[in-house]
Every structure is written in C-alpha cells, then in structure tokens.
Protein backbone atom coordinates (compact mmCIF):
# COMPACT_ATOMS: atom_id res chain seq x y z
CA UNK A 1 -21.07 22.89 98.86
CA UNK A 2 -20.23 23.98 95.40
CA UNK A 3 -18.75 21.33 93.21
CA UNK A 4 -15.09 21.89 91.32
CA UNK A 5 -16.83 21.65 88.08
CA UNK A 6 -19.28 23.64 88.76
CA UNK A 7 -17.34 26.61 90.02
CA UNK A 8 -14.87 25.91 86.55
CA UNK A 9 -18.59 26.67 84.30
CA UNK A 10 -19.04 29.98 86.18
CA UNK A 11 -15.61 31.33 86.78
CA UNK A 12 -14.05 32.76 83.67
CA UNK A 13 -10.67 31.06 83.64
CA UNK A 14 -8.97 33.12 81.29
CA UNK A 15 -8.55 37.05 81.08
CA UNK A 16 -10.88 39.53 79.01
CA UNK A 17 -9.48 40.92 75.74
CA UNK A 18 -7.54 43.69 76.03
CA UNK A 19 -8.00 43.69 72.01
CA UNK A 20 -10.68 45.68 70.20
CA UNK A 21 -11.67 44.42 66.24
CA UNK A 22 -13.48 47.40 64.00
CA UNK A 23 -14.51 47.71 60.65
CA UNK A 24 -11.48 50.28 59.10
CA UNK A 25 -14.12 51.77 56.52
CA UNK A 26 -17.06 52.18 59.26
CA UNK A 27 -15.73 51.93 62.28
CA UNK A 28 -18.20 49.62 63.23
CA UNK A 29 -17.34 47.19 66.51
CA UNK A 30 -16.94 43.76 65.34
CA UNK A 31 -16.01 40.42 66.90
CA UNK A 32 -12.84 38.77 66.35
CA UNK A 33 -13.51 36.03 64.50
CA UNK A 34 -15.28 38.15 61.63
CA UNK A 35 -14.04 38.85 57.93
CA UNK A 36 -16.51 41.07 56.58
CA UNK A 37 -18.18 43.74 58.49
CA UNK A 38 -22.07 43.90 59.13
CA UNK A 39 -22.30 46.68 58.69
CA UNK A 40 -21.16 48.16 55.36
CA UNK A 41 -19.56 44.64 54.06
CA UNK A 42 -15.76 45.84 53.59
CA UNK A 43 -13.37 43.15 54.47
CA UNK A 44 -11.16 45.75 56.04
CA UNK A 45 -10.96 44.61 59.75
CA UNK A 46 -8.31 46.44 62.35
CA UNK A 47 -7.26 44.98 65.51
CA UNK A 48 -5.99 47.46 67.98
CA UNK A 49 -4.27 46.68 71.54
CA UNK A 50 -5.31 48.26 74.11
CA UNK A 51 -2.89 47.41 76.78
C-alpha cells in the first residue's frame, strides 16, 4: 500500500501554468522567475495568458 506522503511527492497538487514568459526582443522561451533573457540579455520579459 502506497503511503499518503508518498502519493503527495508524486502527484502534482497544483495545476500547470496556463502562462507562457518570452524574451520580447528574441522571443526566446524563458522561465518565470527570470529577469534577463539567455539568450540575447534584454531585460524585456512578456508574460502572456493563455487561458
């Protein structure tokens, strides 16, 4: 039998991002916790919904 906090580690308890962060300059795919793209290294970051 599977133990409560085990099943808690492998289920995902909260739902995926419906939210997509790019650079603005590149359009490079970035996560959301990033300031300055990897890419090209303009601080220009754009959040878009996607609901």
């Amino acid at each position: 039998m599977l133990s409560k906090q085990f099943i808690k580690q492998i289920v995902r308890l909260e739902p995926p991002s419906t939210t997509h962060h790019e650079c603005r300059y590149c359009g490079y795919s970035v996560e959301k916790d990033v300031d300055e793209c990897p890419q090209c290294g303009s601080y220009e970051i754009a959040a878009y919904d996607l609901k």
